[in-house]
Protein backbone atom coordinates (compact mmCIF):
# COMPACT_ATOMS: atom_id res chain seq x y z
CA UNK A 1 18.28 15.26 -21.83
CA UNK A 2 19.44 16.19 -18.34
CA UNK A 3 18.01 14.50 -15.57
CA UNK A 4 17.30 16.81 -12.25
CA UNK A 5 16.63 15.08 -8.66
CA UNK A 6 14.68 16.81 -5.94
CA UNK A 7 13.09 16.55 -2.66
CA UNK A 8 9.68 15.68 -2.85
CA UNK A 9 8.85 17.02 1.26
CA UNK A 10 10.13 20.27 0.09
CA UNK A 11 9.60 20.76 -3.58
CA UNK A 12 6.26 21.48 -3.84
CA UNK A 13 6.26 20.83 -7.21
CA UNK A 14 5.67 17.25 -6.31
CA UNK A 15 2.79 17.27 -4.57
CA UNK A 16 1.54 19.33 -8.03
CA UNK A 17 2.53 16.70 -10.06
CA UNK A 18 1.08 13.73 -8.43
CA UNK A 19 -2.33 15.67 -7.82
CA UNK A 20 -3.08 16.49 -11.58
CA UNK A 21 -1.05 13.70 -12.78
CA UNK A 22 -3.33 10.59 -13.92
CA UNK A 23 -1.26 8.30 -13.27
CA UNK A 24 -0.55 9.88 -9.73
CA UNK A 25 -1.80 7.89 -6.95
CA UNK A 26 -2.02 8.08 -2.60
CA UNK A 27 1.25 5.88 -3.04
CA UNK A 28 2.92 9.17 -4.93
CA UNK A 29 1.34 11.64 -2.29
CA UNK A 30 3.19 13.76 0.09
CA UNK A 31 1.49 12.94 3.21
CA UNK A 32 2.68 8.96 2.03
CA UNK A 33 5.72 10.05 1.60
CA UNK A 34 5.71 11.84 4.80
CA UNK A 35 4.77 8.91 6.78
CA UNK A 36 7.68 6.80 5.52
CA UNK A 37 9.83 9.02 6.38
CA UNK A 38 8.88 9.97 9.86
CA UNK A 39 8.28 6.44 11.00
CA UNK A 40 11.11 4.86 9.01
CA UNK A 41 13.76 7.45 8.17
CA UNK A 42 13.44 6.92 4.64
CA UNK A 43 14.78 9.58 2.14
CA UNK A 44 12.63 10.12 -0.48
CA UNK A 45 13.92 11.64 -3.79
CA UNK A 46 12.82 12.03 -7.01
CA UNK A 47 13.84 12.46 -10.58
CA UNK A 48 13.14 14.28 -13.65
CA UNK A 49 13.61 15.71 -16.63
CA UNK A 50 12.08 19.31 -15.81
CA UNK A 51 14.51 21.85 -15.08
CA UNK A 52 14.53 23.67 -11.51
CA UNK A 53 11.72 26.23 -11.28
CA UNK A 54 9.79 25.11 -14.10
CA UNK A 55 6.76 23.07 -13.72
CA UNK A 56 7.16 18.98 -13.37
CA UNK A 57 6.61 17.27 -16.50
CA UNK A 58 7.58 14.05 -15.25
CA UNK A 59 9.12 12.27 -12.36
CA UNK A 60 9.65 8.72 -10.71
CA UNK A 61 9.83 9.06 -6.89
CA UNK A 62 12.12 6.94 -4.61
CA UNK A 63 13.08 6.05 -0.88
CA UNK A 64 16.70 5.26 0.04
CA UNK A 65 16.27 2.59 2.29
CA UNK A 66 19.45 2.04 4.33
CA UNK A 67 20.12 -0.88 6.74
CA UNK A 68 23.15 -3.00 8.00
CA UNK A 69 20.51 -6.06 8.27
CA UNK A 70 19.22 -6.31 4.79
CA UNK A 71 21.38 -4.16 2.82
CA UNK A 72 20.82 -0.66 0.64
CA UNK A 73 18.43 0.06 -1.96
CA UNK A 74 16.82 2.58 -4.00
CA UNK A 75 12.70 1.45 -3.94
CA UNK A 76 9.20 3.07 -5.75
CA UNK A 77 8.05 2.64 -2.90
CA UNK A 78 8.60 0.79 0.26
CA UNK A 79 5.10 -0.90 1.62
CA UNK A 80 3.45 1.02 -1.71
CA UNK A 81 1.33 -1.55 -3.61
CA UNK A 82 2.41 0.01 -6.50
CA UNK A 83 3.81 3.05 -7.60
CA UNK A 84 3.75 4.19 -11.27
CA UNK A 85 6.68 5.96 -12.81
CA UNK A 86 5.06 9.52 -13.89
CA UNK A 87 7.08 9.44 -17.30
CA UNK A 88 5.36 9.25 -20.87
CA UNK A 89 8.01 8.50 -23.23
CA UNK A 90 10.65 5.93 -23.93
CA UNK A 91 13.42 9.05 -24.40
CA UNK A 92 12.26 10.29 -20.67
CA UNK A 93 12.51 6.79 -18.81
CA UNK A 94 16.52 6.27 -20.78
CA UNK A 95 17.38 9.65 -19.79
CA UNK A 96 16.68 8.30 -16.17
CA UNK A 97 17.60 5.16 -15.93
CA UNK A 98 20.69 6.04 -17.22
CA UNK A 99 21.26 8.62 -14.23
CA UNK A 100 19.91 5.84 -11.97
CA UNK A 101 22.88 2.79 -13.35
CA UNK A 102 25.20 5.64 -12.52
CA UNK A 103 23.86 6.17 -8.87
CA UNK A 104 23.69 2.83 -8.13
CA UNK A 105 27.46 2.15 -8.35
CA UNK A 106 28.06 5.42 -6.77
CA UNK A 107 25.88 4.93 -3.84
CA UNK A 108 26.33 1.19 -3.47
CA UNK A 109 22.26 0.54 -3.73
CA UNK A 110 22.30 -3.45 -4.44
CA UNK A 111 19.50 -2.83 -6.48
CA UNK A 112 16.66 -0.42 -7.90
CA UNK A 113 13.66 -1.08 -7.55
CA UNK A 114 9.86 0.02 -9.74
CA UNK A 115 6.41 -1.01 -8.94
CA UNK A 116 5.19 0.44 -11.74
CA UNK A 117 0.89 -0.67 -12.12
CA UNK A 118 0.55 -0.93 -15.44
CA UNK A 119 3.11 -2.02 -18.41
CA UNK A 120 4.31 1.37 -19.08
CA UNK A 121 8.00 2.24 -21.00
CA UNK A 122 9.74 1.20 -17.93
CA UNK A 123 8.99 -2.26 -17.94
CA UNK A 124 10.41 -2.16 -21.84
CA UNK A 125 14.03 -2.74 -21.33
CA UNK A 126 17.07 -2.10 -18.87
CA UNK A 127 15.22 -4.22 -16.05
CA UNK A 128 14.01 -7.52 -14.79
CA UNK A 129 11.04 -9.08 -13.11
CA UNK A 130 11.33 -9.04 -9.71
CA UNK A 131 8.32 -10.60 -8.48
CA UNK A 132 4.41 -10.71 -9.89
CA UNK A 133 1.15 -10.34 -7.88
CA UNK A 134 -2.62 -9.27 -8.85
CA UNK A 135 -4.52 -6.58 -8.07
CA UNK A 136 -7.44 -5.63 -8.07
CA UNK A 137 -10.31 -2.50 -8.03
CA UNK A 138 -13.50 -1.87 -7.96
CA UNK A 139 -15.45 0.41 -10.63
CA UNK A 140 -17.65 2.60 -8.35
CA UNK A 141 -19.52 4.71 -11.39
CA UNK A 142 -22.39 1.89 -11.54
CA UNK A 143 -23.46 3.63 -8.47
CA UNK A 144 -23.94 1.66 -4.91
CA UNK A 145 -27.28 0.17 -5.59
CA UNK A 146 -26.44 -1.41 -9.01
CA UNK A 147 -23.15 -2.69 -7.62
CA UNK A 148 -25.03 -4.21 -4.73
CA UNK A 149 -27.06 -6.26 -6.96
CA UNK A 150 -23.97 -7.68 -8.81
CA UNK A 151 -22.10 -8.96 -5.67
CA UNK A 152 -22.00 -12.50 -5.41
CA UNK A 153 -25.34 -13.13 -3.59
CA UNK A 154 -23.85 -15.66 -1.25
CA UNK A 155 -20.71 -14.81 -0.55
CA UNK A 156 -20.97 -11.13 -0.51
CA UNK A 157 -25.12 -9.93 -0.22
CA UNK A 158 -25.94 -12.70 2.72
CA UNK A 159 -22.76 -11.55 4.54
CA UNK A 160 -23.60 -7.92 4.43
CA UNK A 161 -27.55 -8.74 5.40
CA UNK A 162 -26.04 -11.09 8.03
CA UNK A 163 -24.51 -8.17 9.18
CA UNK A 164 -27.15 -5.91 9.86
CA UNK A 165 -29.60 -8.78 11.43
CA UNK A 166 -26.63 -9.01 13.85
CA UNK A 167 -26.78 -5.75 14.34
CA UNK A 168 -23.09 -4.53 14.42
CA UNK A 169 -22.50 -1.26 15.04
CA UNK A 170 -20.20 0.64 12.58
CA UNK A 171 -18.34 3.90 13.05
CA UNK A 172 -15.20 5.32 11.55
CA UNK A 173 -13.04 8.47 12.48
CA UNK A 174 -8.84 9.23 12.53
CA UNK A 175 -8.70 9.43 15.82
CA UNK A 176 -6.11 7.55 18.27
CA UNK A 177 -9.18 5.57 20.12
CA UNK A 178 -9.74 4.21 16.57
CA UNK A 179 -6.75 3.70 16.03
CA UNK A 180 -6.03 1.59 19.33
CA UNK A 181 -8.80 -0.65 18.31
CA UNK A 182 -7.88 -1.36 14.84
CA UNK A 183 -4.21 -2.39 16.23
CA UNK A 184 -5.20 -4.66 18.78
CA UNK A 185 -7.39 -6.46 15.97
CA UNK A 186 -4.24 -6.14 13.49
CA UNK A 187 -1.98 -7.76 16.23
CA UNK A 188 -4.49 -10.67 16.44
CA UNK A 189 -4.21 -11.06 12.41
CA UNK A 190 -1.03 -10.40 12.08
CA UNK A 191 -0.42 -13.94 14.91
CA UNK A 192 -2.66 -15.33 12.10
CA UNK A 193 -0.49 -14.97 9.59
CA UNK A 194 2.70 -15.50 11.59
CA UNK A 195 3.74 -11.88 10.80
CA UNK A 196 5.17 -9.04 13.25
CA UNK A 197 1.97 -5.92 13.03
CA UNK A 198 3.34 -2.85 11.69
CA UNK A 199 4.75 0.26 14.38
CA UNK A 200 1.54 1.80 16.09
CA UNK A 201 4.02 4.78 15.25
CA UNK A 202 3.00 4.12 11.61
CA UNK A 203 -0.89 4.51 11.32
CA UNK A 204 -0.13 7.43 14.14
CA UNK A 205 1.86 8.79 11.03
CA UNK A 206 -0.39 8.18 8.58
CA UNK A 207 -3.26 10.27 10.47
CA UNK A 208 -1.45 13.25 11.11
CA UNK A 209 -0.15 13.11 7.74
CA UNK A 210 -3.89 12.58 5.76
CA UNK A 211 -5.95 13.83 8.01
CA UNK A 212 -9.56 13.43 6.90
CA UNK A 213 -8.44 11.32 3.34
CA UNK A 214 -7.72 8.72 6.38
CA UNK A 215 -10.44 6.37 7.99
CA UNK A 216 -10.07 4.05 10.51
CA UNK A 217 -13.34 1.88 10.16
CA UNK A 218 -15.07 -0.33 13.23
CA UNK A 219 -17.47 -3.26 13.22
CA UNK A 220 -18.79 -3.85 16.38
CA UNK A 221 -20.57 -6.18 18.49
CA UNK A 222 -22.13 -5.22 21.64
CA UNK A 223 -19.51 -2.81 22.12
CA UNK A 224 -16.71 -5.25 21.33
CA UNK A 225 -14.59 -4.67 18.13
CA UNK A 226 -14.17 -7.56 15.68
CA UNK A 227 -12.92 -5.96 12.59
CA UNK A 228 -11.48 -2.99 11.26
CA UNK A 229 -10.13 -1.76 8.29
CA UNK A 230 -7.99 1.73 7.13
CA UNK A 231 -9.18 3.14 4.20
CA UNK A 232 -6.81 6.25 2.25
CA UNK A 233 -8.75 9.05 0.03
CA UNK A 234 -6.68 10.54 -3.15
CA UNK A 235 -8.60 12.53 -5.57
CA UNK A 236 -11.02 10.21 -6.80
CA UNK A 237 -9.72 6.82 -6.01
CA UNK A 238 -10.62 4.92 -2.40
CA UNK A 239 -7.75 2.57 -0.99
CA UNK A 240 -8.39 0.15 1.47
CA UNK A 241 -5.15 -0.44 2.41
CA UNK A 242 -5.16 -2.54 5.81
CA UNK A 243 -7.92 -5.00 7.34
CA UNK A 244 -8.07 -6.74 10.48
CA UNK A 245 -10.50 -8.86 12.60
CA UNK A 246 -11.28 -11.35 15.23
CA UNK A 247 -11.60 -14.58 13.95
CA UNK A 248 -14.17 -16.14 16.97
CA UNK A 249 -16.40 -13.63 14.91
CA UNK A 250 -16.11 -13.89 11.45
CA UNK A 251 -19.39 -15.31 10.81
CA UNK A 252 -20.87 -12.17 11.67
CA UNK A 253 -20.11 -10.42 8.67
CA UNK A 254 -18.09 -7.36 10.20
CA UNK A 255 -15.42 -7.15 6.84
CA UNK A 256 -18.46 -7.54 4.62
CA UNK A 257 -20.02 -4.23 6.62
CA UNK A 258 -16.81 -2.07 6.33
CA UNK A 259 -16.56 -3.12 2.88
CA UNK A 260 -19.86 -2.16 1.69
CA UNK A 261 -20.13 1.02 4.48
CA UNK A 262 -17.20 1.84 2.76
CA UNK A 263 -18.24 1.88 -1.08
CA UNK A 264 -21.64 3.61 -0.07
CA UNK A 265 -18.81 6.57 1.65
CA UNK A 266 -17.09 6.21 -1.72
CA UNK A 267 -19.85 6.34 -4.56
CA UNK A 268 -21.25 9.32 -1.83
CA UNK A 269 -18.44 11.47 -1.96
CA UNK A 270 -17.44 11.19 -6.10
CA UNK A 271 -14.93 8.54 -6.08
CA UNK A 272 -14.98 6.54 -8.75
CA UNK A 273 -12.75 3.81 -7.80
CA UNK A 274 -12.31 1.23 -5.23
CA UNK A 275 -8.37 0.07 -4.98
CA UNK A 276 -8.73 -3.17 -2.78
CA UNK A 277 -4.40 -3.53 -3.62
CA UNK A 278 -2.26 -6.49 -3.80
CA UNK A 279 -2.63 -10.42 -3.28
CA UNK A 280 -0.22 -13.14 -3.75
CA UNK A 281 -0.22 -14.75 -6.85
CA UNK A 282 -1.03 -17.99 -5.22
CA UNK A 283 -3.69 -16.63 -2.72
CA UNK A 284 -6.19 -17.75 -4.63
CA UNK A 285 -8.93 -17.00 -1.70
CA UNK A 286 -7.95 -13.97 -1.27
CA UNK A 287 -8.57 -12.93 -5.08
CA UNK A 288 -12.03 -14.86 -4.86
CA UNK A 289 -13.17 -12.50 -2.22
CA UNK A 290 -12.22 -9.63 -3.98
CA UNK A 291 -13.73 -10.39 -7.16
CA UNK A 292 -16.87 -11.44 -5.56
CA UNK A 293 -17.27 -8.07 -5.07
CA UNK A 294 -17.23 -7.05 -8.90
CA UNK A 295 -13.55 -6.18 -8.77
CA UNK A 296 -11.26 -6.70 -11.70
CA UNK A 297 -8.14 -8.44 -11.31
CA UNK A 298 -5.07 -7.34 -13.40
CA UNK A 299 -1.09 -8.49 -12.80
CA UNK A 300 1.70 -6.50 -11.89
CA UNK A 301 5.18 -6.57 -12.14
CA UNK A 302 7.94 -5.27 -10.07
CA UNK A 303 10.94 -4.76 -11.41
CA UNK A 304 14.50 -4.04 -10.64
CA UNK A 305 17.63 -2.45 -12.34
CA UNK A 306 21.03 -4.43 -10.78
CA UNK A 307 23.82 -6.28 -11.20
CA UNK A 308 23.38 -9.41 -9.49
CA UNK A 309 22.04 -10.81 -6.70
CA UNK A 310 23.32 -9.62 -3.35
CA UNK A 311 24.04 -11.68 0.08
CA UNK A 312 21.70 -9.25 1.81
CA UNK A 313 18.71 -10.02 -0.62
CA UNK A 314 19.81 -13.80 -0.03
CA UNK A 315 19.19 -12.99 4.01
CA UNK A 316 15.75 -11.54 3.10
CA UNK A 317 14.56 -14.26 1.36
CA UNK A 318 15.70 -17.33 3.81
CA UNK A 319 16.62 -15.84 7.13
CA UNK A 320 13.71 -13.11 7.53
CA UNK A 321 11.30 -15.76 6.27
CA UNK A 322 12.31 -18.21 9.15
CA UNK A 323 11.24 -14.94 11.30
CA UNK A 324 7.22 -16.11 10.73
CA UNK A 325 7.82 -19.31 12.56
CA UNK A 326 9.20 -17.67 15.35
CA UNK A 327 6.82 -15.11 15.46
CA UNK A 328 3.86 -17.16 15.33
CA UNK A 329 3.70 -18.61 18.72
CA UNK A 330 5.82 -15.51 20.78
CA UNK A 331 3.80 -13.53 23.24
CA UNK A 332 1.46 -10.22 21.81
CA UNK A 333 4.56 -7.61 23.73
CA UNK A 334 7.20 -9.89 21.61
CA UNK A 335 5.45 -9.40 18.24
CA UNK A 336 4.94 -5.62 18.52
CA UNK A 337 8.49 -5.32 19.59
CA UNK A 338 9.86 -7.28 16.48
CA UNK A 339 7.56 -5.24 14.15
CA UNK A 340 9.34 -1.97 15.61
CA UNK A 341 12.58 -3.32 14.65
CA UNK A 342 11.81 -5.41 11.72
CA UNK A 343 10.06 -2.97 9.04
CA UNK A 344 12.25 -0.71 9.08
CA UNK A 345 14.66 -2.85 7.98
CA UNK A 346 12.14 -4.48 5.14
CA UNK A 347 10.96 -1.44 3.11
């Protein structure tokens, strides 16, 4: 079986494949793709089994992630919750994994890496666990007023009333003044969590690139943003993929209100799925809130193909984490600034 690589930004066969695919998610989509690459400089690539000219059958999509701070790899894909490999059969995934141990020596990738969702023939053999979270989604066919009633009715339904006696305003659009808002919340999170926020030039990316599958979503009060979330649109699956808010006004219920502003959008418009992404094993909040809102929580693996363990993944792990204290107490303009140079360098 001969294995065939191709550019996903130019091959339009891709952007076939991962729209009919079911497996296929926003994670496999071009404008995704697109985004890494224009705010990154990430090559994508993918391979298959399908000859050139014929339709894709199969494929498992890539970035080649280069940097002289944390080394080179080969990921599926970088900042991508998950990422499922598009293959059906044992014979398929050996035919490419073999071409992929071959690449890695030649290319000097220290390692491979899959995010594959669910435990498909990849996860069989020829790789090892690289790290475990959950995740979790919501089934949207119930409809929004039957879901409603299931929410945890103090933790979710007094929020959401809260909410409206407050009377936060909500709107959501792709536009840069949206945009502008939801960073200045997610550099106020991101202090939170001791974390550098993401490029500006990224969600800017991500707009052009989706267009109206993007939403940037605002809770107001009086005027005054205090949370936001951005919510991606792929065939029939919503993914709300970042959040962010002002903690002096948490009690206000403004996540609660995107949340369920955004399920009513959802069940509205045909989707019949809510991805709500990754969490931390340990996070064990985090996974409460979720499922509070009728989500289902299921574990994923990533997994790698390598040989062993390389100095730069050794830096990643110790050096870059010692980043977060610095980080935590540096001035807003220092932050932004790291975040520029750092994710690049952490896909």
């Amino acid at each position: 079986m001969t294995v065939h690589t191709l550019d996903p930004l130019r091959d339009v066969r891709w952007s076939e494949l991962a729209g009919r695919h079911p497996r296929g998610s926003v994670f496999h989509s071009t404008p995704w793709l697109d985004a890494l690459h224009r705010t990154y400089g990430y090559e994508p690539v993918a391979f298959t089994t399908s000859p050139p000219g014929d339709s894709l059958e199969d494929g498992i999509v890539f970035c080649d992630v280069r940097s002289w701070l944390t080394g080179r790899r080969l990921v599926s894909l970088p900042f991508s919750d998950h990422c499922e490999p598009l293959v059906t059969s044992g014979q398929t995934w050996d035919a490419i994994a073999d071409q992929l141990h071959r690449m890695r020596g030649e290319r000097g990738w220290d390692y491979i890496e899959l995010r594959p969702l669910t435990q498909s023939v990849v996860s069989a053999h020829r790789t090892t666990i690289a790290d475990r979270f959950w995740v979790h989604a919501l089934n949207l066919q119930p409809g929004a007023d039957a879901l409603f009633r299931a929410f945890h009715r103090d933790s979710i339904q007094r929020k959401v009333r809260r909410a409206a006696r407050e009377r936060l305003e909500y709107e959501e659009a792709s536009s840069d003044r949206l945009l502008h808002e939801f960073y200045q919340l997610l550099v106020l999170t991101r202090r939170r969590h001791q974390l550098p926020p993401q490029p500006l030039a990224w969600f800017r990316n991500l707009a052009a690139a989706f267009g109206a599958a993007m939403k940037v979503r605002i809770a107001r009060q009086a005027g005054r943003p205090v949370a936001a979330i951005v919510t991606l649109r792929h065939r029939d699956v919503m993914v709300y993929k970042y959040g962010a808010s002002d903690e002096r006004f948490h009690s206000l219920g403004g996540m609660h209100l995107l949340l369920w502003a955004t399920i009513q959008d959802a069940c509205s418009n045909g989707c019949t799925t809510l991805d709500l992404g990754r969490c931390d094993m340990d996070n064990a909040g985090l996974a409460t809130f979720k499922e509070r809102w009728g989500a289902t929580k299921s574990e994923i693996a990533y997994r790698r193909i390598a040989a062993t363990p390389s100095s730069q993944h050794a830096f990643r792990k110790y050096a870059l984490g010692g980043v977060r204290q610095v980080l935590g107490h540096a001035p807003a303009a220092c932050r932004v600034a790291a975040g520029k140079f750092l994710y690049r360098h952490a896909g």
